[in-house]
N, C-alpha and C. Protein backbone atom coordinates (compact mmCIF):
# COMPACT_ATOMS: atom_id res chain seq x y z
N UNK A 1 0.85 -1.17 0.00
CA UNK A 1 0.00 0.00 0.00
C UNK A 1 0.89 1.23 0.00
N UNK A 2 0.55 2.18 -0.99
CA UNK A 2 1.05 3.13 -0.91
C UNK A 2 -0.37 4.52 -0.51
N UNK A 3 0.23 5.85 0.10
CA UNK A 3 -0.73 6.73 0.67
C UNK A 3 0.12 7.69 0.47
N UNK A 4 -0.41 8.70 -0.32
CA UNK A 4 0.06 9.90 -0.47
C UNK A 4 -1.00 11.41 0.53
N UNK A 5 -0.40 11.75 0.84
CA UNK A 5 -1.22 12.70 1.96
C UNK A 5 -0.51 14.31 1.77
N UNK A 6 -1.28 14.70 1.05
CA UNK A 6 -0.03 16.45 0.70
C UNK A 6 0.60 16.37 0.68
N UNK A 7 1.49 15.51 -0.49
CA UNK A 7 2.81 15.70 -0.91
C UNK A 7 3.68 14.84 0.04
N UNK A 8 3.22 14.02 0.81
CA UNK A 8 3.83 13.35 1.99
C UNK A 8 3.41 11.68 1.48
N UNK A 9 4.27 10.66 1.58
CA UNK A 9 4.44 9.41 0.64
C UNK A 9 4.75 8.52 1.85
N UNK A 10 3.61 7.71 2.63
CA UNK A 10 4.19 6.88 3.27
C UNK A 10 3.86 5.44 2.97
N UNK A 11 4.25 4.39 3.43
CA UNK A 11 4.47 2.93 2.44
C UNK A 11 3.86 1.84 3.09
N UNK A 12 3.11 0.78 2.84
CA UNK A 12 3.49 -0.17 3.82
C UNK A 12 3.12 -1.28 2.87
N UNK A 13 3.57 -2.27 3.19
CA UNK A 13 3.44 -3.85 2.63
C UNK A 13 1.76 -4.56 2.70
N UNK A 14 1.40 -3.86 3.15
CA UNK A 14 0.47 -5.48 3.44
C UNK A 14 -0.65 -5.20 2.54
N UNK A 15 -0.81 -4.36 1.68
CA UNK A 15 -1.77 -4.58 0.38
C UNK A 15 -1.41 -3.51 -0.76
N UNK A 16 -1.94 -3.96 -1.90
CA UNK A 16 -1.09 -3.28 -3.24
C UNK A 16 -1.95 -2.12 -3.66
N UNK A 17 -2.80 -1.25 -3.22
CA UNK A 17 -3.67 0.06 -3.12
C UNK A 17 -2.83 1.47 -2.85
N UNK A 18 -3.03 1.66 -3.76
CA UNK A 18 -2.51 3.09 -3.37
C UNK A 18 -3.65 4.40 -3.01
N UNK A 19 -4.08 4.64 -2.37
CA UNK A 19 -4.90 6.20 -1.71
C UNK A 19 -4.06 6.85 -1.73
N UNK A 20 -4.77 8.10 -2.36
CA UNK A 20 -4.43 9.60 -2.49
C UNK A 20 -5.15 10.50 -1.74
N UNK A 21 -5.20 11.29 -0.42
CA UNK A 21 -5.72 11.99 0.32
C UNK A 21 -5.12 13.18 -0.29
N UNK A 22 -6.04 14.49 -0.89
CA UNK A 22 -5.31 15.56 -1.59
C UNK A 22 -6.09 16.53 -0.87
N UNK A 23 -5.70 17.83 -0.42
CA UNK A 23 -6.44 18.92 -0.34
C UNK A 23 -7.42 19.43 -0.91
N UNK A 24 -7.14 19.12 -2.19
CA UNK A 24 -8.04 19.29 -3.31
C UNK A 24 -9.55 19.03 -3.38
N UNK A 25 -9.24 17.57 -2.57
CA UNK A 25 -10.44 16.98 -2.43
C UNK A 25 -11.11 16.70 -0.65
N UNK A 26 -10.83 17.75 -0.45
CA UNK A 26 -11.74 18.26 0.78
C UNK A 26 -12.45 19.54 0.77
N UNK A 27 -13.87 18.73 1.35
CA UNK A 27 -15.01 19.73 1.03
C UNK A 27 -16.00 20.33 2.30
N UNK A 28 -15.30 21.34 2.86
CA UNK A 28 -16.15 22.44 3.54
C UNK A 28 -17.14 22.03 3.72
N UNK A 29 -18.54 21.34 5.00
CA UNK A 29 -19.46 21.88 4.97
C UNK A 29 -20.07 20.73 3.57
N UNK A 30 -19.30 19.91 3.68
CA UNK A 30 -20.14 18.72 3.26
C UNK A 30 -19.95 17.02 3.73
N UNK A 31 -20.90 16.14 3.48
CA UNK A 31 -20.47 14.50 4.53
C UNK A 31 -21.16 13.76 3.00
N UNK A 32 -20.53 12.64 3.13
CA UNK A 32 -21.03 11.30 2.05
C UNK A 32 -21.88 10.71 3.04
N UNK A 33 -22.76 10.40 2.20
CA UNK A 33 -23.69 9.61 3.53
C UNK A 33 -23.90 8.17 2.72
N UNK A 34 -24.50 6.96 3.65
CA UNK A 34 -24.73 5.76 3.05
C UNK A 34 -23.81 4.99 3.03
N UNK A 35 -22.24 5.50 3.73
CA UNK A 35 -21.05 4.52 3.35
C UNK A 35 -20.30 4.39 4.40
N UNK A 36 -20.85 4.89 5.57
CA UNK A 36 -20.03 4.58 6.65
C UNK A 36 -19.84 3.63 7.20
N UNK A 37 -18.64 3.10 7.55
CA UNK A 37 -17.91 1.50 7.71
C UNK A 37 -17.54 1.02 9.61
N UNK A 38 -17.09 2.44 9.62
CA UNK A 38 -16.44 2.62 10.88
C UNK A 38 -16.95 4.33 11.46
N UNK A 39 -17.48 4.20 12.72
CA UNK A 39 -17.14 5.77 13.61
C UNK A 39 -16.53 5.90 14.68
N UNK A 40 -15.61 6.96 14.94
CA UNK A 40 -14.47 7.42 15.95
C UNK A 40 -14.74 8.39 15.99
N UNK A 41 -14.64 8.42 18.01
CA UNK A 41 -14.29 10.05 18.03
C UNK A 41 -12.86 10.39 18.30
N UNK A 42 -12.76 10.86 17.82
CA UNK A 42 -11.01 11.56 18.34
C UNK A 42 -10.88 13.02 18.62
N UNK A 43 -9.67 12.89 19.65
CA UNK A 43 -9.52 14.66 19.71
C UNK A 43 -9.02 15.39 18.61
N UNK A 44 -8.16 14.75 17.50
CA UNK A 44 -7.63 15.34 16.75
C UNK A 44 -8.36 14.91 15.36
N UNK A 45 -8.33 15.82 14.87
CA UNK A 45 -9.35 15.49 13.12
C UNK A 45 -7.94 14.79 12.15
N UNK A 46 -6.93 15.40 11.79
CA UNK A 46 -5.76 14.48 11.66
C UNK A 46 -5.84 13.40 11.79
N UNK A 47 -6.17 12.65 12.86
CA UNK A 47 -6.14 11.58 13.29
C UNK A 47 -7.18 10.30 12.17
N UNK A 48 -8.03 11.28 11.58
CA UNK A 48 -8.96 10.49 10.75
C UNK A 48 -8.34 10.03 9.31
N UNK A 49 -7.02 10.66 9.08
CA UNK A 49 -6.32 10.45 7.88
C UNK A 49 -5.60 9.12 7.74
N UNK A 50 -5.19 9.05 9.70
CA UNK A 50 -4.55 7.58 10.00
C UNK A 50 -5.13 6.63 10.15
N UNK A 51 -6.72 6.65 10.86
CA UNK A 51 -7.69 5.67 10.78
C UNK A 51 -7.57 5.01 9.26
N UNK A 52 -8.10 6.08 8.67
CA UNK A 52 -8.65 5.66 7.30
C UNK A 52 -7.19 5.05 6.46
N UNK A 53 -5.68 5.07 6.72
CA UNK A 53 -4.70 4.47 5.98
C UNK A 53 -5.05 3.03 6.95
N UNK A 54 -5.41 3.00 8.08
CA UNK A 54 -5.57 1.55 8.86
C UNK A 54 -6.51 0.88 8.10
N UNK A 55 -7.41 1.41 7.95
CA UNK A 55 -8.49 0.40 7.99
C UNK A 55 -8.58 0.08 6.34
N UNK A 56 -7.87 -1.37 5.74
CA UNK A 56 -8.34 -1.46 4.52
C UNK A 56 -9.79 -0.86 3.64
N UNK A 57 -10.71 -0.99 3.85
CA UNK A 57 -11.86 -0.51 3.15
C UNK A 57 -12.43 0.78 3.43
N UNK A 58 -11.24 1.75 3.75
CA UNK A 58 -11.96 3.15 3.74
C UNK A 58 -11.32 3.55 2.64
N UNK A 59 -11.64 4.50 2.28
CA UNK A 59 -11.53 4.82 0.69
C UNK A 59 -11.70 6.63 1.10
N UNK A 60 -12.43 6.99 2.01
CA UNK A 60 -12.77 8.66 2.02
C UNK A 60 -13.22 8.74 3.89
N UNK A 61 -13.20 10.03 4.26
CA UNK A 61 -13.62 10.28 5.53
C UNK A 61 -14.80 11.38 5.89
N UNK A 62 -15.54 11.70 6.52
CA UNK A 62 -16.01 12.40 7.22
C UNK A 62 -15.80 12.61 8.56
N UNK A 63 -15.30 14.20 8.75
CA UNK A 63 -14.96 14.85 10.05
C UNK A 63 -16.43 15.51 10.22
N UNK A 64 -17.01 15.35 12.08
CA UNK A 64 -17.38 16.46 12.44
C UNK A 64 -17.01 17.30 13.72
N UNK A 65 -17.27 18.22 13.37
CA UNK A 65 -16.61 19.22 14.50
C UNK A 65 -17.46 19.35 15.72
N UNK A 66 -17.61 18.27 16.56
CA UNK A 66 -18.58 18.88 17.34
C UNK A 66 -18.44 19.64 18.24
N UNK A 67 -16.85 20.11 18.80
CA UNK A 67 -16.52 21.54 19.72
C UNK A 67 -15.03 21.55 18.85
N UNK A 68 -14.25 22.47 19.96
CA UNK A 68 -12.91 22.85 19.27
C UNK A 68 -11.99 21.43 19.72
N UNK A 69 -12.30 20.94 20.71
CA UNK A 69 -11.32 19.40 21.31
C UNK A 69 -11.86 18.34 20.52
N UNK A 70 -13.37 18.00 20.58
CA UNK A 70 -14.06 16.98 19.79
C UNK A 70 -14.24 16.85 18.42
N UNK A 71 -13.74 15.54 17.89
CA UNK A 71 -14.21 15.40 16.30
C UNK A 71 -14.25 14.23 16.14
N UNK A 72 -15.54 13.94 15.48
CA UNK A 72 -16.25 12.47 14.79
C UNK A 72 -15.75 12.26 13.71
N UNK A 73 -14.66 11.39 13.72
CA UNK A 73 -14.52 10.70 12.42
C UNK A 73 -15.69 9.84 11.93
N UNK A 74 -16.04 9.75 10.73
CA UNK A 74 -16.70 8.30 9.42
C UNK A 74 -16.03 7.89 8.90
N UNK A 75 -15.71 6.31 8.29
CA UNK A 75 -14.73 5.81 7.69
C UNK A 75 -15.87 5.91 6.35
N UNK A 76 -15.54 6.01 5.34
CA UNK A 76 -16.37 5.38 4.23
C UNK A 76 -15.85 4.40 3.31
N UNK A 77 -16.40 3.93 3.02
CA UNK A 77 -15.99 2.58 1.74
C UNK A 77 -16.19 3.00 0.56
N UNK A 78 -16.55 3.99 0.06
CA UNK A 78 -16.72 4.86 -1.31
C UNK A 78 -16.24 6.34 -0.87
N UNK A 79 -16.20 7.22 -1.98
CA UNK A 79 -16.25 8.11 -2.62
C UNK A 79 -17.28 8.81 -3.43
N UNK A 80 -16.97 10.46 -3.21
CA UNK A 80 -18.09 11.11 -4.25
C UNK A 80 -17.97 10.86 -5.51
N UNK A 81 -16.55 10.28 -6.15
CA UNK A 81 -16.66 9.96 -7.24
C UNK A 81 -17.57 9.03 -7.98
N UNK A 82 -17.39 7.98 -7.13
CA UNK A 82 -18.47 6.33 -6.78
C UNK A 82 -19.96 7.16 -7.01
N UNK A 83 -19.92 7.72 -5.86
CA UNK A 83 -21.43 7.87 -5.49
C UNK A 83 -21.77 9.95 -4.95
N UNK A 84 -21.75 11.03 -6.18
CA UNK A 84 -21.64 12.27 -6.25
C UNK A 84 -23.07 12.30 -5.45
N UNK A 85 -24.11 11.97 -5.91
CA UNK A 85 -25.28 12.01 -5.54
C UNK A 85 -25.66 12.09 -3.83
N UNK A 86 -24.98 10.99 -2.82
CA UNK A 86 -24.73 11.43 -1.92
C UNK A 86 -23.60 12.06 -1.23
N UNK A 87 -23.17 12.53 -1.98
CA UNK A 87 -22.43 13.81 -1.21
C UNK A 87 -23.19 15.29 -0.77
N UNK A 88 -23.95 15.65 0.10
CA UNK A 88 -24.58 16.29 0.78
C UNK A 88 -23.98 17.56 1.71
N UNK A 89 -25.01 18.74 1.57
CA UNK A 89 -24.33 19.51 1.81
C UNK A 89 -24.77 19.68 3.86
N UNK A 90 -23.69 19.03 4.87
CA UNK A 90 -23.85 19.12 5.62
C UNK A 90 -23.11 20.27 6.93
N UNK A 91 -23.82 20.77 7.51
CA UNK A 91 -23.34 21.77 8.57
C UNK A 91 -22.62 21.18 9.48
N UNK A 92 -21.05 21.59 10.31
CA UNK A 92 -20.37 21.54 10.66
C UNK A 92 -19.22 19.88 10.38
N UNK A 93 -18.93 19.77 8.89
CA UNK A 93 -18.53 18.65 8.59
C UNK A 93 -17.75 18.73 7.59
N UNK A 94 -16.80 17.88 7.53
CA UNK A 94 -15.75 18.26 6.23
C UNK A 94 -15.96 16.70 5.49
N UNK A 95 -15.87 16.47 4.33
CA UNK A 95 -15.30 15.51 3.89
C UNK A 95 -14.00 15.70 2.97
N UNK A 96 -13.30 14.43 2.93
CA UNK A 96 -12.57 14.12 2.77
C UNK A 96 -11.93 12.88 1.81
N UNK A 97 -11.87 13.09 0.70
CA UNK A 97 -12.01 11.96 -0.57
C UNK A 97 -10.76 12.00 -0.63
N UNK A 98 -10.44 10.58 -1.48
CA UNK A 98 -9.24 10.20 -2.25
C UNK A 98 -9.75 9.63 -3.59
N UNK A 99 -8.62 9.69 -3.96
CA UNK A 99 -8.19 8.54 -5.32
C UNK A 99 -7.83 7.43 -4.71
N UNK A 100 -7.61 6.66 -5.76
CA UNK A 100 -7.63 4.71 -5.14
C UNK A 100 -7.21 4.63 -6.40
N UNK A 101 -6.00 3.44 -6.40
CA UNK A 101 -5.79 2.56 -7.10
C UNK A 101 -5.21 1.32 -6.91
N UNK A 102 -5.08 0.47 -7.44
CA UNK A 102 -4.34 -0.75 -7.50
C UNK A 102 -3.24 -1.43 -7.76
């Protein structure tokens, strides 16, 4: 597995996928809905970038902000690419897409 995260390239062996987490593709004030795999809360929203390189079948994330310490990660198993239609425009929530390949 390879994971690229802003220009940052880290590696690991145990499956042949490469995710692309890009700036690009984080969206203000919106959540994928219908694909959530896994939920965490964590103190740090960061932290949802590392979930989601753990957990084979996340593919994209949803953060919410529920104070300035608290944030709900979503793992998702798709993408807005997959599935644009639910990508929804939700209040206090970021998502967070990649590319995927093989």
């Amino acid at each position: 597995m390879v994971i690229i995260i802003d220009n940052l390239t880290l590696y690991s062996t145990d499956t042949c996928r490469q995710l692309e987490i890009r700036s690009a593709l984080s969206f203000q004030g919106k959540r994928l809905i219908n694909h959530a795999i896994k939920t965490v809360e964590s103190v740090f929203k960061d932290f949802c970038r590392a979930l989601c390189f753990i957990e084979p079948n996340c593919v994209s994330y949803n953060i919410e902000l529920r104070s300035p310490a608290i944030t709900y990660c979503e793992l998702n198993n798709s993408t807005h690419f997959e599935y644009p239609i639910d990508l929804k425009p939700w209040q206090n929530y970021i998502y967070r897409g990649s590319k995927v390949s093989v």
